[in-house]
N, C-alpha and C. Protein backbone atom coordinates (compact mmCIF):
# COMPACT_ATOMS: atom_id res chain seq x y z
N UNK A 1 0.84 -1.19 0.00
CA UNK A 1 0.00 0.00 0.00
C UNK A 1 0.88 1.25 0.00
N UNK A 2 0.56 2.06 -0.41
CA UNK A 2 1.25 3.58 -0.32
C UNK A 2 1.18 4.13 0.89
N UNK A 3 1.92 5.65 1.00
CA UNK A 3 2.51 5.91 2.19
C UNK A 3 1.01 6.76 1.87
N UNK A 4 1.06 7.96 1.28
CA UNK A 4 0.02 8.99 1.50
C UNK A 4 -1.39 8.65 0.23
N UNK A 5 -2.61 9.22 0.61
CA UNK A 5 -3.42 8.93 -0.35
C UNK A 5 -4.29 10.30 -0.55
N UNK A 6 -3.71 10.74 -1.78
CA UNK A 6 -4.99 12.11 -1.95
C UNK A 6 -5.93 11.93 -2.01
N UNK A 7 -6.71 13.20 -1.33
CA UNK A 7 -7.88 12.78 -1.27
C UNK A 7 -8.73 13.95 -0.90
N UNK A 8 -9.24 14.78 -1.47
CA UNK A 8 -10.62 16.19 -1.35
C UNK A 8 -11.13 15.61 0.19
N UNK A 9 -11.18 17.22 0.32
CA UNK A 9 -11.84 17.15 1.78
C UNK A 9 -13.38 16.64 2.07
N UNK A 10 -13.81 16.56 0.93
CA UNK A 10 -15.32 15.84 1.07
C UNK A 10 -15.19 13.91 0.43
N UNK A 11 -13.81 13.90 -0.23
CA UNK A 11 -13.59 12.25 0.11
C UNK A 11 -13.01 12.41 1.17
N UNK A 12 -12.12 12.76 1.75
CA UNK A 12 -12.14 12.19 3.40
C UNK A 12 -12.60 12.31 4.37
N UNK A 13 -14.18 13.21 4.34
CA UNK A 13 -14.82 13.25 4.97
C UNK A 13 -15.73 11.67 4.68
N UNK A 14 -16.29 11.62 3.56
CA UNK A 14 -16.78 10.11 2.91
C UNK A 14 -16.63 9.05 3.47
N UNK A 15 -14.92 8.75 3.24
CA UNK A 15 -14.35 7.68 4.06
C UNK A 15 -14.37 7.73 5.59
N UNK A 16 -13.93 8.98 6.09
CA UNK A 16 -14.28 8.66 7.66
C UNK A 16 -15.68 8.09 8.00
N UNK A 17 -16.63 8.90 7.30
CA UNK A 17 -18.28 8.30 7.52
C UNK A 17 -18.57 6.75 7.18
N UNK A 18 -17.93 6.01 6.00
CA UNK A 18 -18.16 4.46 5.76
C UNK A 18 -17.18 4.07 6.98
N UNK A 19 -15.94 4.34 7.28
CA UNK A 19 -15.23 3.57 8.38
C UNK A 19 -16.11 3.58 9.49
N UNK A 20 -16.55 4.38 9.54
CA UNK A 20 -17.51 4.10 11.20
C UNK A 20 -18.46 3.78 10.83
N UNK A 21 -19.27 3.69 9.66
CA UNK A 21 -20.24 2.65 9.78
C UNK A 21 -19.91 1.11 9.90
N UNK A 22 -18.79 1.24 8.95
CA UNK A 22 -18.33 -0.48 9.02
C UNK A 22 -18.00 -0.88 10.33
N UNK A 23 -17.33 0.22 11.29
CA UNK A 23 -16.81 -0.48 12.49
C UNK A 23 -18.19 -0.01 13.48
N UNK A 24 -19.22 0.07 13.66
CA UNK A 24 -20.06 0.05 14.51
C UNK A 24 -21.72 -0.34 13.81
N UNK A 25 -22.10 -0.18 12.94
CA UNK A 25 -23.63 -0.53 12.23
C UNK A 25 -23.18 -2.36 11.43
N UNK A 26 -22.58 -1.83 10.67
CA UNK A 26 -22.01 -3.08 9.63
C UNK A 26 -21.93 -4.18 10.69
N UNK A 27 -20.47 -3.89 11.73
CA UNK A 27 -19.97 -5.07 12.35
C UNK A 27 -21.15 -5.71 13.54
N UNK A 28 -22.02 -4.78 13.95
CA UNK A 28 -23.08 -4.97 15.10
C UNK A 28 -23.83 -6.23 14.24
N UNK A 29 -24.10 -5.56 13.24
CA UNK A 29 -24.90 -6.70 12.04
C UNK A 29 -24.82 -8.19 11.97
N UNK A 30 -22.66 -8.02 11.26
CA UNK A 30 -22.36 -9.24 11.26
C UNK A 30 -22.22 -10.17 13.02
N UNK A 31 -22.06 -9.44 13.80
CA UNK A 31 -21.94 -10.50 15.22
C UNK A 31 -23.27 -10.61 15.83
N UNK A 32 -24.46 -10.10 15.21
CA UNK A 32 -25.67 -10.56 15.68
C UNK A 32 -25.68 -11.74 14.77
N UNK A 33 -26.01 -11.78 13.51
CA UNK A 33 -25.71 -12.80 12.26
C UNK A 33 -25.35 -14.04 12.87
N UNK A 34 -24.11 -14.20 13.86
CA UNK A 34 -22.98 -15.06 13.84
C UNK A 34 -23.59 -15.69 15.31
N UNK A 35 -24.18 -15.05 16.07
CA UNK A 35 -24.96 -15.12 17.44
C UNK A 35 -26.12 -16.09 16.67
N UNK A 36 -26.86 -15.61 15.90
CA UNK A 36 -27.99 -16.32 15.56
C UNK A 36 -27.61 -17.91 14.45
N UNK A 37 -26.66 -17.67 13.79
CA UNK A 37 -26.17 -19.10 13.54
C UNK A 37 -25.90 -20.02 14.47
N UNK A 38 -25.16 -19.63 15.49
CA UNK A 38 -24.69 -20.44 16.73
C UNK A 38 -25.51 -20.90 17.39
N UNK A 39 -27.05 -20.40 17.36
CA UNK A 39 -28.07 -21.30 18.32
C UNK A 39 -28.73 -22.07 17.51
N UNK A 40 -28.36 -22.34 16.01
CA UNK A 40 -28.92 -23.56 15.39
C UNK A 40 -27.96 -24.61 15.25
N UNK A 41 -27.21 -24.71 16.43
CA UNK A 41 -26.72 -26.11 16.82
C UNK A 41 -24.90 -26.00 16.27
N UNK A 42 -25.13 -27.22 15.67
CA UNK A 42 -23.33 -28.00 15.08
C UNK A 42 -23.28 -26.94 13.98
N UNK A 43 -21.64 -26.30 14.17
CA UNK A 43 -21.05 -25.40 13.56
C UNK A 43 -20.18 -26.54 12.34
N UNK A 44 -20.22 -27.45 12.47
CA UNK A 44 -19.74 -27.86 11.45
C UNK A 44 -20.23 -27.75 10.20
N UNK A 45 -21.61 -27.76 10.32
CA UNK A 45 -22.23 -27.86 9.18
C UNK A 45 -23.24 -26.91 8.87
N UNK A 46 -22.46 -25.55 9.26
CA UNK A 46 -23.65 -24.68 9.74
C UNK A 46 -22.99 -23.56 8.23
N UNK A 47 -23.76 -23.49 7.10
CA UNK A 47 -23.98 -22.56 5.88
C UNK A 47 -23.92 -21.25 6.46
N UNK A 48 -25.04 -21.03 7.46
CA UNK A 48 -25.25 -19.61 7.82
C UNK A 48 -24.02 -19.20 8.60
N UNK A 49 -23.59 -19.91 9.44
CA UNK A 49 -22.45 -19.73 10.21
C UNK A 49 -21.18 -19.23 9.20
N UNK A 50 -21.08 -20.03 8.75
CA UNK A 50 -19.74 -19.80 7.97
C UNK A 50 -19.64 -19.11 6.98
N UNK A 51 -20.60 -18.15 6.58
CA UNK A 51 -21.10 -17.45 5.49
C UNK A 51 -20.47 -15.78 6.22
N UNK A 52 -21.47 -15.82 7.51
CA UNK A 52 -21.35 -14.62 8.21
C UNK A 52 -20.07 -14.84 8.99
N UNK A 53 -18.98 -15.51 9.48
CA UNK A 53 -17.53 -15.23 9.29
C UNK A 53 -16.94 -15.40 8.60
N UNK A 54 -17.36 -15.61 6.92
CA UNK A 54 -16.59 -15.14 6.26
C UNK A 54 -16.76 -13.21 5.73
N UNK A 55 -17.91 -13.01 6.29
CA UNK A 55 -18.63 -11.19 5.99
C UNK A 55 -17.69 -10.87 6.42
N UNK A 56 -17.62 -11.43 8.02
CA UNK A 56 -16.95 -10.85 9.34
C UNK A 56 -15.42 -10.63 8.63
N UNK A 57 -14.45 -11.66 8.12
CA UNK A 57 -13.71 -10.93 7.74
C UNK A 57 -13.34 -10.13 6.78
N UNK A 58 -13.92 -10.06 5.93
CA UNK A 58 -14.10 -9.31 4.70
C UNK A 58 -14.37 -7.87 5.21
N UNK A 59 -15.12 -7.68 6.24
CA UNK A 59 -15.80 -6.40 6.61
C UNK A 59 -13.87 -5.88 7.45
N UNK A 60 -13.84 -6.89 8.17
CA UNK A 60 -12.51 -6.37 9.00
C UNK A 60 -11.56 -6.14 8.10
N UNK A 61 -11.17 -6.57 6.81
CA UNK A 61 -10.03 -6.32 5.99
C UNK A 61 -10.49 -4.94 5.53
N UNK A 62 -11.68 -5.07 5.04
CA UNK A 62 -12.23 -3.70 4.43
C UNK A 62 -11.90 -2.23 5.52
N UNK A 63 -11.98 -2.35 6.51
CA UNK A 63 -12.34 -1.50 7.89
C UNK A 63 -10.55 -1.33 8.09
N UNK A 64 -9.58 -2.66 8.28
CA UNK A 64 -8.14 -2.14 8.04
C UNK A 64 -7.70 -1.52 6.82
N UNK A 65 -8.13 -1.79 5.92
CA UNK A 65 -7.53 -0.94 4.83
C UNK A 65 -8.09 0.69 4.70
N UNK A 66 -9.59 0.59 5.32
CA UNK A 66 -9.90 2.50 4.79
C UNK A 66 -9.57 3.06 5.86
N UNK A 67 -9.33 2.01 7.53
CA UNK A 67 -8.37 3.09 8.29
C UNK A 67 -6.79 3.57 8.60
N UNK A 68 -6.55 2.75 7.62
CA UNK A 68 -4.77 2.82 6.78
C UNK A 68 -5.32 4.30 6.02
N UNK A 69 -5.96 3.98 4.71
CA UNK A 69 -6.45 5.32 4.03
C UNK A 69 -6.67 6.48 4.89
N UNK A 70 -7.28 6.76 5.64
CA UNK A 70 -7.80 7.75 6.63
C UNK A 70 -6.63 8.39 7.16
N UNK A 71 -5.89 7.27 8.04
CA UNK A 71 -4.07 7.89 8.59
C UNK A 71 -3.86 8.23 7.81
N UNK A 72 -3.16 8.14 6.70
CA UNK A 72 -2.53 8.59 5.96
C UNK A 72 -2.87 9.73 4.49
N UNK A 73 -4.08 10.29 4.93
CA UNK A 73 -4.53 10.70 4.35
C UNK A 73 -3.99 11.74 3.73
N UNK A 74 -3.70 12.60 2.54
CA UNK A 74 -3.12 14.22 2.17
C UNK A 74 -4.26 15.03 2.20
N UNK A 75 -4.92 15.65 2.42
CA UNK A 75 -6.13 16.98 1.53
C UNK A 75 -5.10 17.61 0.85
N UNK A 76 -6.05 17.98 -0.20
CA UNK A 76 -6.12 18.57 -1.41
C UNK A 76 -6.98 19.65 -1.10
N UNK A 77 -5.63 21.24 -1.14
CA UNK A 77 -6.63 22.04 -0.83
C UNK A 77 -6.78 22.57 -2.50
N UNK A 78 -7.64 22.92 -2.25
CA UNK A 78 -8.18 23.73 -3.87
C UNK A 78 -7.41 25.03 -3.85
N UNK A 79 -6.54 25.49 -4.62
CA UNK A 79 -5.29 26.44 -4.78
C UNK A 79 -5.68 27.48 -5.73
N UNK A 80 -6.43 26.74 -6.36
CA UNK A 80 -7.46 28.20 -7.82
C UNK A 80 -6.29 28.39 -8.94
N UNK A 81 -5.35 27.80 -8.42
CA UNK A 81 -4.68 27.67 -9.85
C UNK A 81 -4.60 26.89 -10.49
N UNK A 82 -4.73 27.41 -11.62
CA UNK A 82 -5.64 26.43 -12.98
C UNK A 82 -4.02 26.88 -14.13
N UNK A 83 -2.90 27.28 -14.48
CA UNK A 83 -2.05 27.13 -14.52
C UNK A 83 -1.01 26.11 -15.15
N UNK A 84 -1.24 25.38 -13.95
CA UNK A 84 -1.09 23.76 -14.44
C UNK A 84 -1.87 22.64 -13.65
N UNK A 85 -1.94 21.40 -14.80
CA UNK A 85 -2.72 20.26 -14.15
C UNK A 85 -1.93 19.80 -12.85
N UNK A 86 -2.93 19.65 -11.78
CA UNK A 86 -2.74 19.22 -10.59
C UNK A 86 -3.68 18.18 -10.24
N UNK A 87 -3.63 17.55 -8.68
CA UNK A 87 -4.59 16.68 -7.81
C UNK A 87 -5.85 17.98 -7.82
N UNK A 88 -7.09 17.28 -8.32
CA UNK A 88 -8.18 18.10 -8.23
C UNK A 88 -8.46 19.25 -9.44
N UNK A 89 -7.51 18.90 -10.30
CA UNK A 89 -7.85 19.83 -12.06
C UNK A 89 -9.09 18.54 -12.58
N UNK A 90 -9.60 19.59 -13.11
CA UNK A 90 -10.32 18.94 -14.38
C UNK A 90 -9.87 20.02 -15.57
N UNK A 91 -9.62 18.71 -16.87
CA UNK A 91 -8.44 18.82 -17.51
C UNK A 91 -9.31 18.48 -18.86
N UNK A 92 -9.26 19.50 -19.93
CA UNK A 92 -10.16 19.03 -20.84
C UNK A 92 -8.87 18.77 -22.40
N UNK A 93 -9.00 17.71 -22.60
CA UNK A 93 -7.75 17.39 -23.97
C UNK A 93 -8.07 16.95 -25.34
N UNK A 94 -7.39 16.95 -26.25
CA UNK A 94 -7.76 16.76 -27.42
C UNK A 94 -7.10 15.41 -27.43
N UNK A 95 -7.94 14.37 -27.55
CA UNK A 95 -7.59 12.61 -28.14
C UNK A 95 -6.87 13.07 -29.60
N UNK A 96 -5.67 12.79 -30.60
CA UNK A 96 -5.50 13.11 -32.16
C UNK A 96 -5.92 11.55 -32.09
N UNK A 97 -5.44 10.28 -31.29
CA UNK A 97 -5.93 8.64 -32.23
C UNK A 97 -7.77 9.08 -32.20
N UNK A 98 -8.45 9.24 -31.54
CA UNK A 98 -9.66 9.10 -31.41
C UNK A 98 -10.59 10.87 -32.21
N UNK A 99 -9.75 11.71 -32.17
CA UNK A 99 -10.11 13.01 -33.01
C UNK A 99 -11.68 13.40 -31.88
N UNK A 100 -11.26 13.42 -31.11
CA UNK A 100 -12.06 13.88 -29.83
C UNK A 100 -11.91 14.82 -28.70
N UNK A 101 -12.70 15.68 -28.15
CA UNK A 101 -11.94 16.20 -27.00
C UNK A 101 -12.94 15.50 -25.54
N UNK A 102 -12.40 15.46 -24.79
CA UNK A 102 -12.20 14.83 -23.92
C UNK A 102 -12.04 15.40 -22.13
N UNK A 103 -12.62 15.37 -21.23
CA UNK A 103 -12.74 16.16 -20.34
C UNK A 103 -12.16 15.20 -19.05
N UNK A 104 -11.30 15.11 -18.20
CA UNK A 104 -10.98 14.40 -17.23
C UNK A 104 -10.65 15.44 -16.06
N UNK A 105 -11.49 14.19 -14.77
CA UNK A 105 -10.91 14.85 -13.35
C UNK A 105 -10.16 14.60 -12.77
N UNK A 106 -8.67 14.82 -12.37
CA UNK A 106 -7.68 13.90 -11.42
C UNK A 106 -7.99 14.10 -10.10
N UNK A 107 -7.95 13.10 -9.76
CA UNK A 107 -8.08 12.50 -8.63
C UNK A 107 -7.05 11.54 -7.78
N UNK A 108 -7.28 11.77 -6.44
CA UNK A 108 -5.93 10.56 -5.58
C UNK A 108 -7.05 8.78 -6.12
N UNK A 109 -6.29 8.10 -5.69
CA UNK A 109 -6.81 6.93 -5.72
C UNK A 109 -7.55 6.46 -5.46
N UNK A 110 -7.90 6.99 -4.53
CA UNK A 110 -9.54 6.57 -3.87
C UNK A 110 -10.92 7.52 -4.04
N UNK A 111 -10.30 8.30 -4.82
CA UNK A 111 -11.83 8.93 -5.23
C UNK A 111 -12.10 9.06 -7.04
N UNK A 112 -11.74 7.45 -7.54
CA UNK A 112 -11.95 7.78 -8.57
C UNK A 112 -13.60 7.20 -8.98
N UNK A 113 -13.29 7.01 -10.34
CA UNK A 113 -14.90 6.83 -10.88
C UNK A 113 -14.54 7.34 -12.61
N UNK A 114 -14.42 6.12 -12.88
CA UNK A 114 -14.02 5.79 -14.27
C UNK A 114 -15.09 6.56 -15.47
N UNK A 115 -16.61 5.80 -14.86
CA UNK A 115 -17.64 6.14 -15.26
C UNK A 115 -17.70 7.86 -15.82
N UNK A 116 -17.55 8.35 -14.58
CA UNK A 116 -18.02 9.36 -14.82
C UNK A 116 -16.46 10.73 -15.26
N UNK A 117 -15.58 9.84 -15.76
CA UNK A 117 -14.18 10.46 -16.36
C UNK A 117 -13.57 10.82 -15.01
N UNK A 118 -13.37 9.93 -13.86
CA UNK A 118 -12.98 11.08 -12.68
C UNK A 118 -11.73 9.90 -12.65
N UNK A 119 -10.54 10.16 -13.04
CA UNK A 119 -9.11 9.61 -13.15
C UNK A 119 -8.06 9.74 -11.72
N UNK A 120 -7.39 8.68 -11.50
CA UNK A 120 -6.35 8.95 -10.68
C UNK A 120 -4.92 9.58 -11.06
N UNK A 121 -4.52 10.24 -10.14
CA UNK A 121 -3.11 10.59 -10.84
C UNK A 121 -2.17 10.02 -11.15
N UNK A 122 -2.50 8.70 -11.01
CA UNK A 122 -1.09 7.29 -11.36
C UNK A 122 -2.13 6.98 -12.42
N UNK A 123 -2.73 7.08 -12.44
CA UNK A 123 -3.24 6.10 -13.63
C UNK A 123 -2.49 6.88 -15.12
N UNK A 124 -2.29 6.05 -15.98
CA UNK A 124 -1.12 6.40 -17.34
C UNK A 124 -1.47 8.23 -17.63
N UNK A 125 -3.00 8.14 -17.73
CA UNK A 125 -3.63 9.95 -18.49
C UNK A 125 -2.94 10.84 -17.33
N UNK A 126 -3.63 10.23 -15.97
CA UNK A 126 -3.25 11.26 -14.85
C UNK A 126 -1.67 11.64 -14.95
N UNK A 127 -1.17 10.87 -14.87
CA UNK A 127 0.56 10.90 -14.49
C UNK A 127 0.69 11.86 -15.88
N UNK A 128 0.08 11.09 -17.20
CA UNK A 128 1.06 12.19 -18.06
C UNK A 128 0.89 13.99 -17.68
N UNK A 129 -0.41 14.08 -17.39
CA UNK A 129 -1.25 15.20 -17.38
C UNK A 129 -0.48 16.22 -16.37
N UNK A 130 -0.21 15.73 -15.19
CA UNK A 130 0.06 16.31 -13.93
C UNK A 130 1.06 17.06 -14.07
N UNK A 131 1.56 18.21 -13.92
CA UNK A 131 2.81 19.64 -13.94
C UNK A 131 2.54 19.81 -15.41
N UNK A 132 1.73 19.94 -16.48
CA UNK A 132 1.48 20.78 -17.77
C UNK A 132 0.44 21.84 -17.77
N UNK A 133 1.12 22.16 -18.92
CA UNK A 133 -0.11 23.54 -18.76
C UNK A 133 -0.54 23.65 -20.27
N UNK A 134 -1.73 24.71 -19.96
CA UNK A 134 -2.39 24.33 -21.09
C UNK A 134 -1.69 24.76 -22.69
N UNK A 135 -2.20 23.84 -23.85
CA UNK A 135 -1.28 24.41 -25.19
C UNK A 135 -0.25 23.27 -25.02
N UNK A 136 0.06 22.14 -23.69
CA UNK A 136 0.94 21.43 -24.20
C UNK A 136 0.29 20.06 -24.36
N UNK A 137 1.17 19.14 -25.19
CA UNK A 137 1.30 17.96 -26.00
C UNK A 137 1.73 17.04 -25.10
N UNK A 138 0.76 16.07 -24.49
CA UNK A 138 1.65 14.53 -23.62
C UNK A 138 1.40 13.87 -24.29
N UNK A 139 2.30 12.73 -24.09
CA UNK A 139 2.51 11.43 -24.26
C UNK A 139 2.02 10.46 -23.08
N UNK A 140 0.70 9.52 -23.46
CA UNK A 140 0.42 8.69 -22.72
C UNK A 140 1.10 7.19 -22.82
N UNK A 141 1.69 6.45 -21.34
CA UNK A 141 2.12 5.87 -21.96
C UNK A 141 1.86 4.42 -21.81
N UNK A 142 0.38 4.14 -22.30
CA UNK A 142 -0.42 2.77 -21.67
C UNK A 142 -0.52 1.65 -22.06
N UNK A 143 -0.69 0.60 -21.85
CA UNK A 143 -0.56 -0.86 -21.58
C UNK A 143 -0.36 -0.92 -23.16
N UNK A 144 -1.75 -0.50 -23.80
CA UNK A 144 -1.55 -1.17 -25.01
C UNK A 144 -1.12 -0.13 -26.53
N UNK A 145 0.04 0.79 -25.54
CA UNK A 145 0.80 1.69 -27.41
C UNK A 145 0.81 2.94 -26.10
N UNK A 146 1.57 4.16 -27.07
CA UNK A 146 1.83 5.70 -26.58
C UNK A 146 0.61 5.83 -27.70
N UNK A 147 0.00 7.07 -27.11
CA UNK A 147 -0.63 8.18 -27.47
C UNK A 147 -1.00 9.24 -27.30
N UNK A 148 -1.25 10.55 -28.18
CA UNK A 148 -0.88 11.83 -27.42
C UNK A 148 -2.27 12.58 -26.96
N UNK A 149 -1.86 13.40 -25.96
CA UNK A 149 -3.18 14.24 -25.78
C UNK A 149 -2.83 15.74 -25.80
N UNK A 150 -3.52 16.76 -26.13
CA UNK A 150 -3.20 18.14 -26.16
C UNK A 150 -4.04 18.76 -25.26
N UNK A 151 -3.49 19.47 -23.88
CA UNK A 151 -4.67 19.65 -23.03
C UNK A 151 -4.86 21.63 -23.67
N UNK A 152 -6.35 21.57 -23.51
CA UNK A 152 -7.16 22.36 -24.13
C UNK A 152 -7.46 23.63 -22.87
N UNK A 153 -7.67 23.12 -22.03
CA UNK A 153 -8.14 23.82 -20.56
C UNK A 153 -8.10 23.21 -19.81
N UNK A 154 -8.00 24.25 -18.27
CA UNK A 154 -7.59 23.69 -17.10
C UNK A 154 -8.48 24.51 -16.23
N UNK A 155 -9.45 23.62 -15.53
CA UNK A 155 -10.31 23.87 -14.52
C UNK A 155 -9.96 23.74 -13.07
């Protein structure tokens, strides 16, 4: 796992709010669950039983990893400079393979969302994107070939 994880002050507000649900609503859930398997007898052969500790740990891996995220969290304060692409630009570019323009949000790692164009800054676009300014030419450089983007504006 990484040392620091960017992240907008309303994703780490986000994540603090799911960590405490997972560690007090979620987990209350799964050990009632695990209570009520146990009074239908032999755990050997108990479906329900072994279903809800396997939640149980899934929920606990989940709950160590977003409170790793949380410690180590960076904010991203919003700086208003638009200048150059940074954590928290939205970055609008010209595709030349695809003859498109193209609008992306960088983002730390944990607040992305593919769907809706919201990119991490490691991911191949982010990384190229990040310290340019607008009028210049990157080179992406991803799994399958280089290709260039021309960023257009910087939000």
């Amino acid at each position: 796992m990484a040392d620091q994880f960017y992240m907008t002050q309303e994703g780490y507000e986000a994540a603090k709010k799911q960590l405490e649900y997972l560690q007090t609503v979620k987990r209350a859930e799964i050990v009632e669950r695990i209570a009520e398997a146990r009074s239908h007898g032999d755990l050997s052969e108990n479906a329900e039983y072994d279903a809800a500790r396997n939640e149980q740990a899934a929920n606990e891996g989940e709950i160590a990893e977003l409170d790793y995220r949380v410690k180590n969290a960076v904010i991203i304060e919003d700086s208003g400079d638009n200048s150059l692409v940074h954590i928290g630009s939205t970055v609008t570019v010209h595709d030349f393979d695809l003859e498109e323009d193209v609008a992306y949000t960088i983002m730390g790692t944990t607040e992305v969302d593919p769907m809706n164009n919201v990119i991490s800054n490691e991911s191949p676009v982010g990384a190229a994107l990040l310290r340019h300014k607008k009028g210049d030419t990157v080179t992406v450089k991803a799994p399958n070939g280089e290709y260039q983007l021309k960023i257009l504006k910087i939000d």
